[in-house]
N, C-alpha and C. Protein backbone atom coordinates (compact mmCIF):
# COMPACT_ATOMS: atom_id res chain seq x y z
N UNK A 1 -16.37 -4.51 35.74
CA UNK A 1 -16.98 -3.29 35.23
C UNK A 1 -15.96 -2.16 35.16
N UNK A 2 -15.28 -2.19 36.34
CA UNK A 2 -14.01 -0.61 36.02
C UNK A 2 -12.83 -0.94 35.31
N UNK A 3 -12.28 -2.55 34.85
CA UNK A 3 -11.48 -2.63 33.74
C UNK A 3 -12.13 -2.33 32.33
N UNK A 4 -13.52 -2.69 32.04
CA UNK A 4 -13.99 -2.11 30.67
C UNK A 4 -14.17 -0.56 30.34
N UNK A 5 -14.68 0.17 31.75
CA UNK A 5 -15.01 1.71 31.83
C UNK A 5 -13.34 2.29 31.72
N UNK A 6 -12.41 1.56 32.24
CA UNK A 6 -11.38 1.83 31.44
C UNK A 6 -10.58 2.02 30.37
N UNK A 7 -11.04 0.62 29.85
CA UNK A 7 -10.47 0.52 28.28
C UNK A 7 -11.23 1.43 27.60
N UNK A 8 -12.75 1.70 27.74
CA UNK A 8 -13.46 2.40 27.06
C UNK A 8 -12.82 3.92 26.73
N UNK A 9 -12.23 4.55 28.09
CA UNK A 9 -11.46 5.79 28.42
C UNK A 9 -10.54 5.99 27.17
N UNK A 10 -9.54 4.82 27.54
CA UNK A 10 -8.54 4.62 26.71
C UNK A 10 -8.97 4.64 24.98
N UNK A 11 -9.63 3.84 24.65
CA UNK A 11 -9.80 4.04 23.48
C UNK A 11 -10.67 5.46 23.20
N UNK A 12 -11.36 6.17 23.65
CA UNK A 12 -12.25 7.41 23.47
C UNK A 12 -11.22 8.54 23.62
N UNK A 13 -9.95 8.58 24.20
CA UNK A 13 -8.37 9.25 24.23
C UNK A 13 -8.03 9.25 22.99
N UNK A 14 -7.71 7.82 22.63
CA UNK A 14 -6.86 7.60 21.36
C UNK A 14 -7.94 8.20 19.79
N UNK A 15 -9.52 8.17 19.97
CA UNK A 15 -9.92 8.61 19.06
C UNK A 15 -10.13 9.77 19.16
N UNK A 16 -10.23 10.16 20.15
CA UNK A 16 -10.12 12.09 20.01
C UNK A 16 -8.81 12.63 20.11
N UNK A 17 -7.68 11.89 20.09
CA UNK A 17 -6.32 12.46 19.31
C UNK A 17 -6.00 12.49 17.91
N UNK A 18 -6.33 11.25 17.46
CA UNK A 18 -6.76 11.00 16.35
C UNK A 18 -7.71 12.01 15.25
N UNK A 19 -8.33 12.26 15.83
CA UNK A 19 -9.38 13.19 15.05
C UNK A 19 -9.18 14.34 15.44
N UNK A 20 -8.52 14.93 16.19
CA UNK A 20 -7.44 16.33 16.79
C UNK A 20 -6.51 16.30 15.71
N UNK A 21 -5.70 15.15 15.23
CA UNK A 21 -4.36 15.46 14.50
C UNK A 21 -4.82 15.47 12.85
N UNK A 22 -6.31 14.89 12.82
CA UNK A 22 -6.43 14.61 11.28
C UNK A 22 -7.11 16.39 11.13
N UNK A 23 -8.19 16.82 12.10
CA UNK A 23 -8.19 18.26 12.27
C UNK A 23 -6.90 19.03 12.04
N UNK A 24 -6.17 18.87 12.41
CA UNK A 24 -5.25 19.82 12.42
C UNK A 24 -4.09 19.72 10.50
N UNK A 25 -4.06 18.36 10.11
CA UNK A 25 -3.25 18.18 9.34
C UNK A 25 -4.54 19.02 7.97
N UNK A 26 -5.60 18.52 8.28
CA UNK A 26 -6.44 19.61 7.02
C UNK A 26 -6.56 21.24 7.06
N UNK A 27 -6.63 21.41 8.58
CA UNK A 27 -6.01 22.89 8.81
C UNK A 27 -4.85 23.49 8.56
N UNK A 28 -4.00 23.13 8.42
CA UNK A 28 -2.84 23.35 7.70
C UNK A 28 -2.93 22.99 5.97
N UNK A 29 -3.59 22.41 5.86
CA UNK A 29 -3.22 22.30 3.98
C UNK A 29 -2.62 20.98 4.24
N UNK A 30 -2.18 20.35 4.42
CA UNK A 30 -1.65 19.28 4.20
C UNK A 30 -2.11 17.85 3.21
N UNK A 31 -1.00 17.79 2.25
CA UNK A 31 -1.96 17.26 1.05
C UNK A 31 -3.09 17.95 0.31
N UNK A 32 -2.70 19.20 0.39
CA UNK A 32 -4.02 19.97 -0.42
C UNK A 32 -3.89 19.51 -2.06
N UNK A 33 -1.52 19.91 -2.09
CA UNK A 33 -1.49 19.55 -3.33
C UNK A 33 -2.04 18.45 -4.50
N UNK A 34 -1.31 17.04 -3.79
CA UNK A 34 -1.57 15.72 -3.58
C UNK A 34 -2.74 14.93 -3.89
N UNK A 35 -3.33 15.31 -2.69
CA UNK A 35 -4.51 14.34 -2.16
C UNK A 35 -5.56 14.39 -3.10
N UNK A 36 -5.89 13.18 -3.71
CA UNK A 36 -6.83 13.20 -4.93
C UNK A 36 -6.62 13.49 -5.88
N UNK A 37 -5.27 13.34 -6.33
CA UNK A 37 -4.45 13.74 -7.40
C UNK A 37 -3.40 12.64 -7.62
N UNK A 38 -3.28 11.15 -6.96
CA UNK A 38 -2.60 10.81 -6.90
C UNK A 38 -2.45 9.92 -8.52
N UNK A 39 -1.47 9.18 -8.97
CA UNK A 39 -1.31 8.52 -10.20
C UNK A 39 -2.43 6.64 -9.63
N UNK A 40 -3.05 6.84 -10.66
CA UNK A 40 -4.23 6.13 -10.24
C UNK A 40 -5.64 6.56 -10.32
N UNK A 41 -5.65 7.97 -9.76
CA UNK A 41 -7.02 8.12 -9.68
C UNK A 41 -7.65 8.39 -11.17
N UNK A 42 -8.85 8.52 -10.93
CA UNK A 42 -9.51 8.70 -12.17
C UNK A 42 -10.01 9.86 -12.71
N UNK A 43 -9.61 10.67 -13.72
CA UNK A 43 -10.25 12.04 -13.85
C UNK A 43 -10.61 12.16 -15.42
N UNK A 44 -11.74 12.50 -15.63
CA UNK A 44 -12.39 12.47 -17.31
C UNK A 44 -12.85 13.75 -17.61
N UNK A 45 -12.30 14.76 -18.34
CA UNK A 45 -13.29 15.78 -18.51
C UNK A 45 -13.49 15.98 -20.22
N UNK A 46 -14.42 16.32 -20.37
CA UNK A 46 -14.99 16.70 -21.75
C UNK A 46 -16.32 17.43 -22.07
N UNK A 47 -16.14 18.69 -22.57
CA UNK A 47 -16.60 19.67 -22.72
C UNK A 47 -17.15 20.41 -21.45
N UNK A 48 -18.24 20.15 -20.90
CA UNK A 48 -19.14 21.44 -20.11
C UNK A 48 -18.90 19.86 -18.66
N UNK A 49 -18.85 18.70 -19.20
CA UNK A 49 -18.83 17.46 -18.25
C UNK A 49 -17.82 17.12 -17.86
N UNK A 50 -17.70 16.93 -16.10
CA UNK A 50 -16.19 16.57 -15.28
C UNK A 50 -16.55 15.43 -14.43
N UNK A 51 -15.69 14.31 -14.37
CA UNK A 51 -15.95 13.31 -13.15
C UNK A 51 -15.11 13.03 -13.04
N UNK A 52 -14.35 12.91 -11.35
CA UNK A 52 -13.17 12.60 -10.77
C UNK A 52 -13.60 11.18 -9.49
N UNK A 53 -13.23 10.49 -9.74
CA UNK A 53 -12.83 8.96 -8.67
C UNK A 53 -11.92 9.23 -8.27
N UNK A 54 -11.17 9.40 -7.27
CA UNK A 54 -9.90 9.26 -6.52
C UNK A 54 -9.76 8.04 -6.16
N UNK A 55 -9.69 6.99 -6.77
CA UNK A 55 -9.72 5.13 -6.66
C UNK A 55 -8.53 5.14 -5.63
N UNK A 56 -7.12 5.72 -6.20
CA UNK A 56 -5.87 5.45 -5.35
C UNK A 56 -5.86 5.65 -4.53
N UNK A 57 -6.73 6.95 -3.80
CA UNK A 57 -6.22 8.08 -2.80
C UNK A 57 -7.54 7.27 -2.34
N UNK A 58 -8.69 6.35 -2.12
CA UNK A 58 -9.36 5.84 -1.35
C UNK A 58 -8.89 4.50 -0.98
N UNK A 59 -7.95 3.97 -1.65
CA UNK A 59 -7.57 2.64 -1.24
C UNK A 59 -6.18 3.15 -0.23
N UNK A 60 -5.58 4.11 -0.58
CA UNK A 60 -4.29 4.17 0.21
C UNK A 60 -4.80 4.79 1.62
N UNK A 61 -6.08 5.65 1.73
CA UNK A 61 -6.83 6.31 3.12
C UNK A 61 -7.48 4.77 3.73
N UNK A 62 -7.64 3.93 2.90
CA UNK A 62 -8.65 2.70 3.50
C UNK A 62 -7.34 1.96 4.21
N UNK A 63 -5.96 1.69 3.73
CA UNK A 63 -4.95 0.84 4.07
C UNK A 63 -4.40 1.14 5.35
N UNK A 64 -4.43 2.65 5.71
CA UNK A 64 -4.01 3.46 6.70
C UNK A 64 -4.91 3.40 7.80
N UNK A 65 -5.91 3.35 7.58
CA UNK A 65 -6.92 3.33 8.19
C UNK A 65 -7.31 1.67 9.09
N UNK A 66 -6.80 0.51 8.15
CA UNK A 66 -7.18 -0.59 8.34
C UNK A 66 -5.95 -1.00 9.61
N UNK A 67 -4.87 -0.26 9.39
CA UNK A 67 -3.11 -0.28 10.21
C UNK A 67 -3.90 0.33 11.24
N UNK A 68 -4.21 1.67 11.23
CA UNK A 68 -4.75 1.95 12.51
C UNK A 68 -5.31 0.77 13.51
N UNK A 69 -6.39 0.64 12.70
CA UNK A 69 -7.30 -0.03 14.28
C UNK A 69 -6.83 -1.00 14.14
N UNK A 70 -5.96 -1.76 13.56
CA UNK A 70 -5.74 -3.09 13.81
C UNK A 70 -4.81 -2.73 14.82
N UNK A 71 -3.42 -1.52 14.76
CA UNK A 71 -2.60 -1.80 16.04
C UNK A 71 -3.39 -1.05 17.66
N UNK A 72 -4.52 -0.73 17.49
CA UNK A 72 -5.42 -0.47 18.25
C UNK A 72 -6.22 -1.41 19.23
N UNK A 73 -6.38 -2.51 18.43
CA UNK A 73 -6.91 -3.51 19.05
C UNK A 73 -6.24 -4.50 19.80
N UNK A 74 -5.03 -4.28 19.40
CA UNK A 74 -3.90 -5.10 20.31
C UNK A 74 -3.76 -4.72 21.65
């Protein structure tokens, strides 16, 4: 029971740093330029009508994301 209430610790650390540094990198602007703008995504406008997919900028947040917890789980 106190090696799991451990690991539990440990990982509840690593996700509230995690979500501290992704806080902080949107507080700063970071990728304001960029992000959702990348070559790939999808943007259509015509006349009074606009629709934007960010296809790239969700597969490259999903890839980063997938690196995370995988070296997490190790």
């Amino acid at each position: 029971m106190g090696r799991t209430v451990n690991e539990l610790g440990k990982m509840l650390f690593i996700f509230g740093l995690m979500i501290a540094g992704i806080g902080l990198l949107i507080w700063t602007g970071f990728g304001k330029d960029w992000l959702g703008r990348l070559p790939g995504d999808i943007h259509y406008t015509k006349g009074n009508f606009s629709f934007h997919f960010p296809l790239v900028t969700c597969l490259l947040l999903s890839l980063i994301l997938t690196l995370l917890l995988w070296l997490f789980r190790k």
